[in-house]
N, C-alpha and C. Protein backbone atom coordinates (compact mmCIF):
# COMPACT_ATOMS: atom_id res chain seq x y z
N UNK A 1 -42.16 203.88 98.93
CA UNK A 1 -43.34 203.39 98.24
C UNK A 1 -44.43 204.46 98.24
N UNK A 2 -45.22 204.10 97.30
CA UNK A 2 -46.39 205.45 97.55
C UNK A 2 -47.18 205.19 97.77
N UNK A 3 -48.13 205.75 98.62
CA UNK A 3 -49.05 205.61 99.35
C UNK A 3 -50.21 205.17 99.01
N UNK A 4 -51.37 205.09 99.38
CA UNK A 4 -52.62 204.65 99.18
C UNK A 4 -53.46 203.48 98.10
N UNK A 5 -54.29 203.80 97.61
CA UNK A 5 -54.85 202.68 96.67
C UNK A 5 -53.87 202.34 95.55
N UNK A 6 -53.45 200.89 95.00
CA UNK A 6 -52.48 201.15 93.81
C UNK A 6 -53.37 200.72 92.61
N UNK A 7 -53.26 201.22 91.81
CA UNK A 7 -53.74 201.42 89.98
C UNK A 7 -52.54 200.88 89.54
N UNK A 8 -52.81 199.93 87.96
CA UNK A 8 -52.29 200.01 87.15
C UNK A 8 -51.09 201.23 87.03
N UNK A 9 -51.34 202.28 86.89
CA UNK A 9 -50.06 203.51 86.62
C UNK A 9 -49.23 203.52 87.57
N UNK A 10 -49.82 203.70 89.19
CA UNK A 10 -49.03 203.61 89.81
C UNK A 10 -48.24 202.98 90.12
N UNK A 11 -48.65 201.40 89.84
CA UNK A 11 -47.41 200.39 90.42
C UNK A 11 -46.65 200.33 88.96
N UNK A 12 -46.60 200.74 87.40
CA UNK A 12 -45.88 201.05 86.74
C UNK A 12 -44.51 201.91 87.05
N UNK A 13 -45.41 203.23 87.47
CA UNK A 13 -44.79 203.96 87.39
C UNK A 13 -43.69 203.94 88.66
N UNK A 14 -44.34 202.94 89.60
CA UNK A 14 -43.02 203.12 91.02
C UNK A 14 -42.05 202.14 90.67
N UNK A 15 -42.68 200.48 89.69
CA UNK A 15 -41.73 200.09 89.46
C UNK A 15 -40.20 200.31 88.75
N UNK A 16 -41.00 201.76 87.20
CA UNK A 16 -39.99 201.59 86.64
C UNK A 16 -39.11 202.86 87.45
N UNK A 17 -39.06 202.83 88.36
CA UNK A 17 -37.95 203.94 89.07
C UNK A 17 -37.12 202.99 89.89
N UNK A 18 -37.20 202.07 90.05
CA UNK A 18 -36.39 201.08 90.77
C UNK A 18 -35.44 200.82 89.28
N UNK A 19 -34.51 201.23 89.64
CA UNK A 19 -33.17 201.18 88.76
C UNK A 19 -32.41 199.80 88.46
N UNK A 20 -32.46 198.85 89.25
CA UNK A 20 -31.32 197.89 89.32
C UNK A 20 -32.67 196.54 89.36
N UNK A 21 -31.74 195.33 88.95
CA UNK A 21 -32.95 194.34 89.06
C UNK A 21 -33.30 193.57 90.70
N UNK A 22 -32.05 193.96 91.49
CA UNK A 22 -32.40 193.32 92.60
C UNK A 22 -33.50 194.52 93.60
N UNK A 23 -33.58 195.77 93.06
CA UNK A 23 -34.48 196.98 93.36
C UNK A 23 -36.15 196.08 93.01
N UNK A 24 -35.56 195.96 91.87
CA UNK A 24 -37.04 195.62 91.22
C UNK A 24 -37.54 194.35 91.64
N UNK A 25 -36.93 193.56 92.50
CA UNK A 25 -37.06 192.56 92.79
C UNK A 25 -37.74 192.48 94.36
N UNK A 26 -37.16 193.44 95.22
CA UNK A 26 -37.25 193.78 96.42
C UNK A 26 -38.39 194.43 96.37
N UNK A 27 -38.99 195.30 95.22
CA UNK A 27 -40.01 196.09 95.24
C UNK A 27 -41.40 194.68 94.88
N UNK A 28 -41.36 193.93 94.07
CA UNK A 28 -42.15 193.47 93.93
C UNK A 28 -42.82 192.58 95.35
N UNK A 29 -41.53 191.92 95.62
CA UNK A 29 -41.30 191.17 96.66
C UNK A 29 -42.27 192.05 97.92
N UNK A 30 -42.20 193.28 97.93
CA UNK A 30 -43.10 194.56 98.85
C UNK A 30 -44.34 194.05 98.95
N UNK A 31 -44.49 194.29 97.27
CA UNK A 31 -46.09 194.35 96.99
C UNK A 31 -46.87 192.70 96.94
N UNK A 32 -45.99 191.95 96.80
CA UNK A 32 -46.44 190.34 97.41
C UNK A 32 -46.74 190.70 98.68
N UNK A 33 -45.92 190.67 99.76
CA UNK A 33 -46.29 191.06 101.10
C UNK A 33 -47.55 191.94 101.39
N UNK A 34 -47.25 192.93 100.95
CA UNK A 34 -48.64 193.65 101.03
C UNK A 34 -49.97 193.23 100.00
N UNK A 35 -49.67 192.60 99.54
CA UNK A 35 -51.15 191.90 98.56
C UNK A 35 -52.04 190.77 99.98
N UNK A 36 -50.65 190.51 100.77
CA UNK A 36 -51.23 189.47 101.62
C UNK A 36 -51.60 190.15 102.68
N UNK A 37 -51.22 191.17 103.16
CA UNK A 37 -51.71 191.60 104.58
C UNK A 37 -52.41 192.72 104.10
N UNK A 38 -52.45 193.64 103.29
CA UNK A 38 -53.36 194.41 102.87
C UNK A 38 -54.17 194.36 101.49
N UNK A 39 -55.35 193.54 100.91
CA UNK A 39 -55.26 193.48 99.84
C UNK A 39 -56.69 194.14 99.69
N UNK A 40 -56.75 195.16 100.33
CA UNK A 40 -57.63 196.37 99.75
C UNK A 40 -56.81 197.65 99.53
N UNK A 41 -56.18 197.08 99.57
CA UNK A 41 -55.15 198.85 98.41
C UNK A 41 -54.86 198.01 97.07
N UNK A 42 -55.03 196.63 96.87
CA UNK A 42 -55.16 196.69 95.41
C UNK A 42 -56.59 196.18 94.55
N UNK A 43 -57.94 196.98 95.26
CA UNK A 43 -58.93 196.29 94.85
C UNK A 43 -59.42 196.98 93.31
N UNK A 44 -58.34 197.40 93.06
CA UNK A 44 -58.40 198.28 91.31
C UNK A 44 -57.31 197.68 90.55
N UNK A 45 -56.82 196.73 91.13
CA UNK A 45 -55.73 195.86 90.45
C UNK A 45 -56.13 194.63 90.36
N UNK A 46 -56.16 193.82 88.78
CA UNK A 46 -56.35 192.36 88.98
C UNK A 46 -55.25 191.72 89.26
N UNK A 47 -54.46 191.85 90.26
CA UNK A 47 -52.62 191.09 90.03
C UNK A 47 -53.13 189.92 90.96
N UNK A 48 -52.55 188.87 90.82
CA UNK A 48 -52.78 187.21 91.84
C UNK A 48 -51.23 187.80 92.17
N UNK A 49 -51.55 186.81 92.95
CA UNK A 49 -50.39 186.27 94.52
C UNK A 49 -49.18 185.62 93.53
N UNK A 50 -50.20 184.61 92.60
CA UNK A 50 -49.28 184.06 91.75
C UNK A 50 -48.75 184.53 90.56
N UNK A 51 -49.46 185.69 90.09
CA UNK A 51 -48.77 186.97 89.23
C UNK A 51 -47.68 187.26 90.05
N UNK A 52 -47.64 187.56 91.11
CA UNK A 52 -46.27 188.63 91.44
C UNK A 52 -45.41 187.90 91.79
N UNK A 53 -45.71 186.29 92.26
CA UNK A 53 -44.30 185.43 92.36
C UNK A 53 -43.57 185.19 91.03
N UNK A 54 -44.94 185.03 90.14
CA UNK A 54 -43.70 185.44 88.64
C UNK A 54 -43.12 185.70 88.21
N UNK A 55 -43.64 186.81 88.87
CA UNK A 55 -43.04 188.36 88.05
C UNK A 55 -41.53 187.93 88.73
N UNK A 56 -41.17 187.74 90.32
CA UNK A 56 -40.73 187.86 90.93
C UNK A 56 -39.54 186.67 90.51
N UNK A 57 -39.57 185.54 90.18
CA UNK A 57 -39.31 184.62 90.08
C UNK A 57 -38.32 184.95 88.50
N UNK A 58 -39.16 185.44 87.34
CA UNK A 58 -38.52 186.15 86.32
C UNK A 58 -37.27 186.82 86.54
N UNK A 59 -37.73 188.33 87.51
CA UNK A 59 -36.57 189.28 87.67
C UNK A 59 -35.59 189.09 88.71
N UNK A 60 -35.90 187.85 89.05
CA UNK A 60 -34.67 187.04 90.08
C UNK A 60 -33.84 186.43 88.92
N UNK A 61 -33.86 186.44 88.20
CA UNK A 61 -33.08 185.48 86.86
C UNK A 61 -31.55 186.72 86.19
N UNK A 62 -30.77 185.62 85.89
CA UNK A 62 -29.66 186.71 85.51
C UNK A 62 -30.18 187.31 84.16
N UNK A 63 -30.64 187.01 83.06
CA UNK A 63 -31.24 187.32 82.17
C UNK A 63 -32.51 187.45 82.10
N UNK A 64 -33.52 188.07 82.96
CA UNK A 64 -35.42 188.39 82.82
C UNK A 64 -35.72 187.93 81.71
N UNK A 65 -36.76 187.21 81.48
CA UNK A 65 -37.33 186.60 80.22
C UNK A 65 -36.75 185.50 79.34
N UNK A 66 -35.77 185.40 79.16
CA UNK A 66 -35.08 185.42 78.54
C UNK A 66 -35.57 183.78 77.84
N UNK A 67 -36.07 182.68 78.45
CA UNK A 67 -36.59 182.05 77.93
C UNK A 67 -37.74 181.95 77.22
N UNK A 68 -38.58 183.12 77.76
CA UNK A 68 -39.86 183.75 77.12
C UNK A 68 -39.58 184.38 75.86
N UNK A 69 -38.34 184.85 75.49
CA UNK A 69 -38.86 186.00 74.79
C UNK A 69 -37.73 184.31 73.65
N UNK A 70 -36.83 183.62 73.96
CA UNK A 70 -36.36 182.23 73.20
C UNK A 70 -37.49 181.79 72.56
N UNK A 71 -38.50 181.05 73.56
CA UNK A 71 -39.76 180.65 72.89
C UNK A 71 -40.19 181.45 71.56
N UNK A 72 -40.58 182.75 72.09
CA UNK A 72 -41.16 183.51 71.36
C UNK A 72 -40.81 183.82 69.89
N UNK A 73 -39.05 183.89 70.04
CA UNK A 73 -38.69 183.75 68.82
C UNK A 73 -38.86 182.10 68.14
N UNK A 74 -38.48 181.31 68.64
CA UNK A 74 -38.78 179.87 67.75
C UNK A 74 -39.92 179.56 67.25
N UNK A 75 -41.14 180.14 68.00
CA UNK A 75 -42.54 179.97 67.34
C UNK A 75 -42.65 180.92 65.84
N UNK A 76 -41.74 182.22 66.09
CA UNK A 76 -41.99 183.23 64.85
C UNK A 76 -41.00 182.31 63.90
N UNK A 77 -39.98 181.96 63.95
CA UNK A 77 -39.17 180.95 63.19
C UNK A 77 -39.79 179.93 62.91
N UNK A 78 -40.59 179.20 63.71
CA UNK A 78 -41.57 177.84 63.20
C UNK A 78 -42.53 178.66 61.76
N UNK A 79 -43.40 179.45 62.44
CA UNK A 79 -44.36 180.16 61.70
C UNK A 79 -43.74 180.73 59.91
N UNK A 80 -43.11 181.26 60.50
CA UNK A 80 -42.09 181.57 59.05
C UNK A 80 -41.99 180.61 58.00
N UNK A 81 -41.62 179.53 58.09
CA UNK A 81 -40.84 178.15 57.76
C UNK A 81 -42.15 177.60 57.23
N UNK A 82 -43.34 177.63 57.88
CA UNK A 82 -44.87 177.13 57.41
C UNK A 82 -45.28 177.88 56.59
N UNK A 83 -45.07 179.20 56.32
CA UNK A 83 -45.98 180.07 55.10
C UNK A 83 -44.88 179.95 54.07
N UNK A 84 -43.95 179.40 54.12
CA UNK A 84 -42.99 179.28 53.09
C UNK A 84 -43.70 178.27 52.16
C-alpha cells in the first residue's frame, strides 16, 4: 500500500494495479479498515464507510455491476421507446 495522505489519484491509481477481483476486493476491504482506525489519511477524500462497503459488496460479485450497468441499459431502452 502506499503510504501517507490518500487523494483521489492515489487510491485510483493503487487500486487499478490490483490485477484480479479478489485483489481488488482485499484492497478495498484495507482501506475500510483503515477509514476506521485511521481516518485522517483520508481527510482529502470524501469516501463514507458506506461508499467502500459498496464498492466492496459490488466487486465481491461474480459479474461487478452488472445489475447497474442492466438497469442502466433498460432506462436507455425505456427512454428510446418514449421519443419514438
Amino acid at each position: 500500500m502506499l503510504e501517507g495522505i490518500y487523494n483521489k489519484e492515489n487510491i485510483f491509481a493503487e487500486f487499478a494495479m490490483q490485477k484480479t477481483k479478489a485483489k481488488k476486493v482485499k484492497f478495498l476491504k484495507e482501506m475500510r479498515a483503515l477509514k476506521d482506525t485511521q481516518p485522517s489519511l483520508f481527510k482529502d477524500l470524501t469516501i463514507s464507510k458506506k461508499q467502500f462497503d459498496n464498492l466492496i459488496v459490488e466487486w465481491d460479485q461474480k459479474v461487478p455491476f452488472a445489475k447497474m450497468k442492466a438497469d442502466m441499459k433498460a432506462r436507455e431502452i425505456a427512454e428510446r421507446k418514449g421519443e419514438e
